[in-house]
C-alpha atoms as a PDB file:
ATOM      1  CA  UNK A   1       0.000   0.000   0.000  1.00  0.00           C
ATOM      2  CA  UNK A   2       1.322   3.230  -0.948  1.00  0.00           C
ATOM      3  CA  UNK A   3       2.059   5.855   1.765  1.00  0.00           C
ATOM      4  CA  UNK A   4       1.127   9.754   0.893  1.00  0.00           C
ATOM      5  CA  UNK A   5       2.188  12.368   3.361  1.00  0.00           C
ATOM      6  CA  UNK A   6      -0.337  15.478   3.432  1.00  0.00           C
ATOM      7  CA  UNK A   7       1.531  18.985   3.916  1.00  0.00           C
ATOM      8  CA  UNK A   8      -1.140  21.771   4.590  1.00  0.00           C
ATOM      9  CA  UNK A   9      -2.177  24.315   7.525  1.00  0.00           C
ATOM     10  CA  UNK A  10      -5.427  24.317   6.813  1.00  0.00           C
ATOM     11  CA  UNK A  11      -7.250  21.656   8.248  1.00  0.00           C
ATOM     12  CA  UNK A  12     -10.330  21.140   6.381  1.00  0.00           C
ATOM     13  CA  UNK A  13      -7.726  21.002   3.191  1.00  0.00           C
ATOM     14  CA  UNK A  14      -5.967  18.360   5.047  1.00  0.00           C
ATOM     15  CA  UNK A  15      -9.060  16.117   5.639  1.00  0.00           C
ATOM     16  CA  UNK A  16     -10.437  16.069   2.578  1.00  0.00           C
ATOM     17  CA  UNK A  17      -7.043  15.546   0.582  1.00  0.00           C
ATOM     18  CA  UNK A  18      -6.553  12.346   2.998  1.00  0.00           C
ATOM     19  CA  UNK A  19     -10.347  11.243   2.845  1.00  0.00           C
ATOM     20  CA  UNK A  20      -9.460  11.232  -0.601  1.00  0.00           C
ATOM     21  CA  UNK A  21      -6.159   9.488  -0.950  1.00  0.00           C
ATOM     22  CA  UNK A  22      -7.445   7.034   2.330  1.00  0.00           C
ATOM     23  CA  UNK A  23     -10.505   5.646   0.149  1.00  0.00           C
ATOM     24  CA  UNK A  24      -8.764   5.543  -2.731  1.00  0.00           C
ATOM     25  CA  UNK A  25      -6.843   2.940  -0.571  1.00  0.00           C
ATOM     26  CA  UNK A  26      -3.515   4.800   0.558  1.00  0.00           C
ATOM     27  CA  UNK A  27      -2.151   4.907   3.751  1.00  0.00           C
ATOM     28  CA  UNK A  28      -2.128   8.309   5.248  1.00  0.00           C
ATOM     29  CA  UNK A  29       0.518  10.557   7.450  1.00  0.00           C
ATOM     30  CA  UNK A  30      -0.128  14.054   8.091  1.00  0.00           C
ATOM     31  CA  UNK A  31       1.494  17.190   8.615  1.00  0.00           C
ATOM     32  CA  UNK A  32       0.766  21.043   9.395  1.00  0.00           C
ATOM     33  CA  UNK A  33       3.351  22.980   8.375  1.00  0.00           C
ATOM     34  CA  UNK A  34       6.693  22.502   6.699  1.00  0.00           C
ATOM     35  CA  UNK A  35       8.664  21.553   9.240  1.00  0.00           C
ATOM     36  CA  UNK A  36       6.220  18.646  10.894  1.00  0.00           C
ATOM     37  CA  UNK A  37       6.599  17.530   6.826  1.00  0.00           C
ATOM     38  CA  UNK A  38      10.374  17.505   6.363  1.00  0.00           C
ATOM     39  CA  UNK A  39      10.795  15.484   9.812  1.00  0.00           C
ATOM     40  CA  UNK A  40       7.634  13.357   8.252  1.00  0.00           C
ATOM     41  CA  UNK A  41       9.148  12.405   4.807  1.00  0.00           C
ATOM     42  CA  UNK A  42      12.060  11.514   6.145  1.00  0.00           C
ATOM     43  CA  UNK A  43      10.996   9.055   9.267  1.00  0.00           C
ATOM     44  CA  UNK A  44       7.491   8.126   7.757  1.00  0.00           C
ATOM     45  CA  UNK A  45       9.186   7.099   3.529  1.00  0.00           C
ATOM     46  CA  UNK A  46       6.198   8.461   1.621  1.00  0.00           C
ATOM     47  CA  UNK A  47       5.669   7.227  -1.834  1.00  0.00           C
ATOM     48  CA  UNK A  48       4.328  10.674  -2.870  1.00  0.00           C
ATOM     49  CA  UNK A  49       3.884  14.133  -1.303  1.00  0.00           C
ATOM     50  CA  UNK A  50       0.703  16.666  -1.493  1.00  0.00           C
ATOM     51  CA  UNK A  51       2.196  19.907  -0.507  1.00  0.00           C
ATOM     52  CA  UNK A  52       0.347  23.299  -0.053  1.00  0.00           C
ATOM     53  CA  UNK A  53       2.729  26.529  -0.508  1.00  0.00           C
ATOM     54  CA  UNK A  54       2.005  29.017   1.886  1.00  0.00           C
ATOM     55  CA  UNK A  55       2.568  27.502   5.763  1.00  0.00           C
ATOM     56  CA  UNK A  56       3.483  29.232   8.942  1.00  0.00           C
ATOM     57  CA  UNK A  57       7.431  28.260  10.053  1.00  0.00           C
ATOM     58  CA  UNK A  58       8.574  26.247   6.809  1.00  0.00           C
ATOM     59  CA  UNK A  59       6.834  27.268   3.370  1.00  0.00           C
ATOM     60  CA  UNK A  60       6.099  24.598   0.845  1.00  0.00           C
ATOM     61  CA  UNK A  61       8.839  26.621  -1.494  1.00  0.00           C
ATOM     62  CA  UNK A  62      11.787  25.829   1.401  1.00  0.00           C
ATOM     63  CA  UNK A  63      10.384  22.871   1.837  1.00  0.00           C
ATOM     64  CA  UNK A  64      10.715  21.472  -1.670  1.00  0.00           C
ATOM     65  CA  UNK A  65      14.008  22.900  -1.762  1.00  0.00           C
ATOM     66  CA  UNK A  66      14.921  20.849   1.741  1.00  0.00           C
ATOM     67  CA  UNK A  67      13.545  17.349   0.339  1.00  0.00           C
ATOM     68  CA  UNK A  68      15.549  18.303  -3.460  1.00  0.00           C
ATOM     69  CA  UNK A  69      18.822  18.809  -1.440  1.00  0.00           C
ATOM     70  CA  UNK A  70      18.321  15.334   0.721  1.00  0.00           C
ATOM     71  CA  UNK A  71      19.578  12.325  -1.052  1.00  0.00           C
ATOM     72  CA  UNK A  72      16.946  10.011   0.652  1.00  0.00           C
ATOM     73  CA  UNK A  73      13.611  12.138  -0.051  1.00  0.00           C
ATOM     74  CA  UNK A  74      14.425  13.756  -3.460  1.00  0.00           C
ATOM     75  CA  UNK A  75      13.056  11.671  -5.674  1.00  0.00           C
ATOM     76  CA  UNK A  76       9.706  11.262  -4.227  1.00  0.00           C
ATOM     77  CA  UNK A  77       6.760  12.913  -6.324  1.00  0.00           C
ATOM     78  CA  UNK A  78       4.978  16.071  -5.459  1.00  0.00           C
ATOM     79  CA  UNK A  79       1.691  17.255  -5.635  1.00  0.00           C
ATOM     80  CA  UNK A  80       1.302  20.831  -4.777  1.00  0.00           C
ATOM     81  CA  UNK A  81      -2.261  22.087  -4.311  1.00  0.00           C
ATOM     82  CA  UNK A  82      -2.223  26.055  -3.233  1.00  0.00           C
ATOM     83  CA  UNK A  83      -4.700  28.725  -3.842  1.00  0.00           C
ATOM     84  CA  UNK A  84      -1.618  30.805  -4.896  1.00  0.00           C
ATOM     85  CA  UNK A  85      -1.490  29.751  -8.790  1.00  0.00           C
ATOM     86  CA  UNK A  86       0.233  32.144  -9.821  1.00  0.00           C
ATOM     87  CA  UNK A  87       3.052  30.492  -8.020  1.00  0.00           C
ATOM     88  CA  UNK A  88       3.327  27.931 -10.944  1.00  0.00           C
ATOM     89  CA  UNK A  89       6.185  29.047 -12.549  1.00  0.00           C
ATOM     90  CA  UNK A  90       8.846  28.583  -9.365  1.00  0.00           C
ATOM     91  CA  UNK A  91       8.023  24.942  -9.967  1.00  0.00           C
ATOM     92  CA  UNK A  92       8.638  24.799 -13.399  1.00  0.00           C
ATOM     93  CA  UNK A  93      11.491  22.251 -14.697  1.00  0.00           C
ATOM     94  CA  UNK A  94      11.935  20.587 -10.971  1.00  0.00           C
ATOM     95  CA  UNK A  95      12.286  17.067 -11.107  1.00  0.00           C
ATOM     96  CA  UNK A  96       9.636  15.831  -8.535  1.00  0.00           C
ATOM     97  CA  UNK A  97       7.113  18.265  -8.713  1.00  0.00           C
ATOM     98  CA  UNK A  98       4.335  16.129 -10.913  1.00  0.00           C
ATOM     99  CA  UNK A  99       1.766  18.020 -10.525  1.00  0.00           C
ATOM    100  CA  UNK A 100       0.361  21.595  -9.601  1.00  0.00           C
ATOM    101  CA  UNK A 101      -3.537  21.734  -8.440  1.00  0.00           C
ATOM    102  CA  UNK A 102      -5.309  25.021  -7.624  1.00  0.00           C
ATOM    103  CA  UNK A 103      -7.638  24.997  -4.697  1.00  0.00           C
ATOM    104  CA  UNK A 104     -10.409  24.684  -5.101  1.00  0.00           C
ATOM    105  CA  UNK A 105      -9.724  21.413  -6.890  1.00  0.00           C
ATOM    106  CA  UNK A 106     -12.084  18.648  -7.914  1.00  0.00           C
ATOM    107  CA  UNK A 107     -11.707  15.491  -5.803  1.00  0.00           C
ATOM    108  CA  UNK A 108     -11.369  13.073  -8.873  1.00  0.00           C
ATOM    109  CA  UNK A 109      -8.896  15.191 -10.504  1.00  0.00           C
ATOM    110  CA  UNK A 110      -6.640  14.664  -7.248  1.00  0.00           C
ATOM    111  CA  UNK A 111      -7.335  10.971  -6.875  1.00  0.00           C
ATOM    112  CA  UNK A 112      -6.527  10.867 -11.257  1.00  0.00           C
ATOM    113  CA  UNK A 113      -2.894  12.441  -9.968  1.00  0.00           C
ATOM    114  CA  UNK A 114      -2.741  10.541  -6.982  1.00  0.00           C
ATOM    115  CA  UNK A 115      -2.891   7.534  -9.297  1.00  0.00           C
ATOM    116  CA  UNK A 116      -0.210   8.973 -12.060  1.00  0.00           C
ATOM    117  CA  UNK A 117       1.950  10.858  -9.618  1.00  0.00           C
ATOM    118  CA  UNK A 118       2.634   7.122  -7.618  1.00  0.00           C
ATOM    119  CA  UNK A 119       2.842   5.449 -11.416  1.00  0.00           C
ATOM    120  CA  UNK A 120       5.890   7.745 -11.831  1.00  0.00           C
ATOM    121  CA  UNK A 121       7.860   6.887  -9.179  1.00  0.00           C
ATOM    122  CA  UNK A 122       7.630   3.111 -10.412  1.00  0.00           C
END
């Protein structure tokens, strides 16, 4: 069973993303802010990573920048859902970030990247 780790302050985000991914069959860990995630991806070994941008103490930018530098989390898949779209380009060209969801976001559009993000890392 894959493992996703969920990266957002904002809780009702966080709920629904892992309702989603946890009936689509995936085993869940969870974290607030950027900091609870970089400790989380590297104790917990996600397969893939949903990852809002804008979080108090660690941003999902610095973040992404922290699991690129560490030789055992940069090569797991991204998601990033934000409401900041217009953040799209600072993500351009990196090498784990497969895909970039605006919130609001439809529910089977996340479980369809779910599904291709974890094909990806195969």
């Amino acid at each position: 069973m894959a493992r996703i780790l969920v990266v957002d302050d904002d809780q009702n985000i966080s709920e629904i993303v892992q309702y989603i991914a946890k009936t689509s069959g995936y085993e869940i860990l969870a974290a607030a802010n950027g900091r609870e995630g970089l400790a989380q991806a590297k104790s917990g070994h996600p397969d893939l990573i949903i990852l809002d941008i804008m979080m108090p103490e660690m941003d999902g930018f610095t973040l992404h920048n922290k699991l690129l530098a560490d030789e055992t989390t940069k090569r797991i898949p991204i998601i990033i859902l934000t409401a900041k779209g217009q953040m799209r380009d600072s993500f351009v060209g990196s090498s784990n970030v497969k895909f970039y969801m605006d919130k609001p976001f439809e529910p089977q559009t996340l479980r369809e990247n779910i599904s291709a993000a974890l094909q990806s890392k195969l």
